[in-house]
Protein backbone atom coordinates (compact mmCIF):
# COMPACT_ATOMS: atom_id res chain seq x y z
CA UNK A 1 -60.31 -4.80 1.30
CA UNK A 2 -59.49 -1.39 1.20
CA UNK A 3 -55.77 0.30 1.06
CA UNK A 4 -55.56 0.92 4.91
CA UNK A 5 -56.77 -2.78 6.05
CA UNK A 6 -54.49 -4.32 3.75
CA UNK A 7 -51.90 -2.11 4.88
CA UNK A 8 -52.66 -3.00 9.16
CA UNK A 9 -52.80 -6.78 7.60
CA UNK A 10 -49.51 -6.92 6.02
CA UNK A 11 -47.88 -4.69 8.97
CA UNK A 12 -49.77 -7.30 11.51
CA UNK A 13 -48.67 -10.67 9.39
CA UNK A 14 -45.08 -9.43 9.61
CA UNK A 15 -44.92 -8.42 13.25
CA UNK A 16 -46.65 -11.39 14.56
CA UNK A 17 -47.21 -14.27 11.90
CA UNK A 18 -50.64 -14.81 12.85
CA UNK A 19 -52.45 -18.34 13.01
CA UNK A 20 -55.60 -16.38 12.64
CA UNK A 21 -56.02 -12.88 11.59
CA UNK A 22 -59.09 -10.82 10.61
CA UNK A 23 -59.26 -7.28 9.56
CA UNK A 24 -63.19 -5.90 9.91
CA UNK A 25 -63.77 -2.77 8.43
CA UNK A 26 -66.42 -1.10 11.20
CA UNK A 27 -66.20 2.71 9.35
CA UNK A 28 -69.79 2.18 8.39
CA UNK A 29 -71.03 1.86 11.84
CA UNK A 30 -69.24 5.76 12.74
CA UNK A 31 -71.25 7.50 9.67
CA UNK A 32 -73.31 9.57 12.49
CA UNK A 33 -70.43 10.28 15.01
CA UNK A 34 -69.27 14.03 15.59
CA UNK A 35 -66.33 14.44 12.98
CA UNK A 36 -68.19 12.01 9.84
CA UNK A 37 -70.67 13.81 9.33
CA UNK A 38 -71.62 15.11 5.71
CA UNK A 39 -68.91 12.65 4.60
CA UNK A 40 -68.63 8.88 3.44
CA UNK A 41 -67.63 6.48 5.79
CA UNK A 42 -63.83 5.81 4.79
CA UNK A 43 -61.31 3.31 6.89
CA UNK A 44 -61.68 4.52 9.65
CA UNK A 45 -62.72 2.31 12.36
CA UNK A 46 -61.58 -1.40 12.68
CA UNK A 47 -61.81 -4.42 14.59
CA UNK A 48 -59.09 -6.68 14.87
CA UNK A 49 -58.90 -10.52 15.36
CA UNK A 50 -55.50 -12.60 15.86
CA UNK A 51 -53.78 -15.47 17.42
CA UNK A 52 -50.22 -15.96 16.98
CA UNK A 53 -47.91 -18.34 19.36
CA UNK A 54 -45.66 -14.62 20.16
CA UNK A 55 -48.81 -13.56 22.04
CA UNK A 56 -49.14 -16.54 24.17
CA UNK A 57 -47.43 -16.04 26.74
CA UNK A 58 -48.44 -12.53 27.32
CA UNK A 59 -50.78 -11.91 29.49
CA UNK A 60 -54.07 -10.11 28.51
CA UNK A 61 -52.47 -6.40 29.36
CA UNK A 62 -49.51 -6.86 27.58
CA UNK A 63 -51.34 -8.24 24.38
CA UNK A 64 -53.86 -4.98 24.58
């Protein structure tokens, strides 16, 4: 895990103390995209999965 997931991780275990919490790293999949190109993929894109009982009783909007 690079410096900028594990940053988003511990930022997103303090705010919400997560049940479940992934960090994906999607930078590879933006190599070809206008503004990448002639350089590595970095951190730079990311998905995002988490449960935690403060988002419950949000509704879908509000969790977004």
């Amino acid at each position: 895990m690079g410096l900028i997931a594990a940053t988003i991780k511990e930022k997103l275990e303090k705010a919400f103390n997560p049940t479940q919490l992934e960090i994906i790293d999607e930078s590879h999949k933006h190599a070809g995209h206008a503004g990448m190109a002639g350089r590595e993929p970095s951190e730079s894109h990311f998905q995002v999965i988490i449960a935690s009982e403060i988002l419950t009783p949000m509704n879908r909007l509000a969790r977004s």
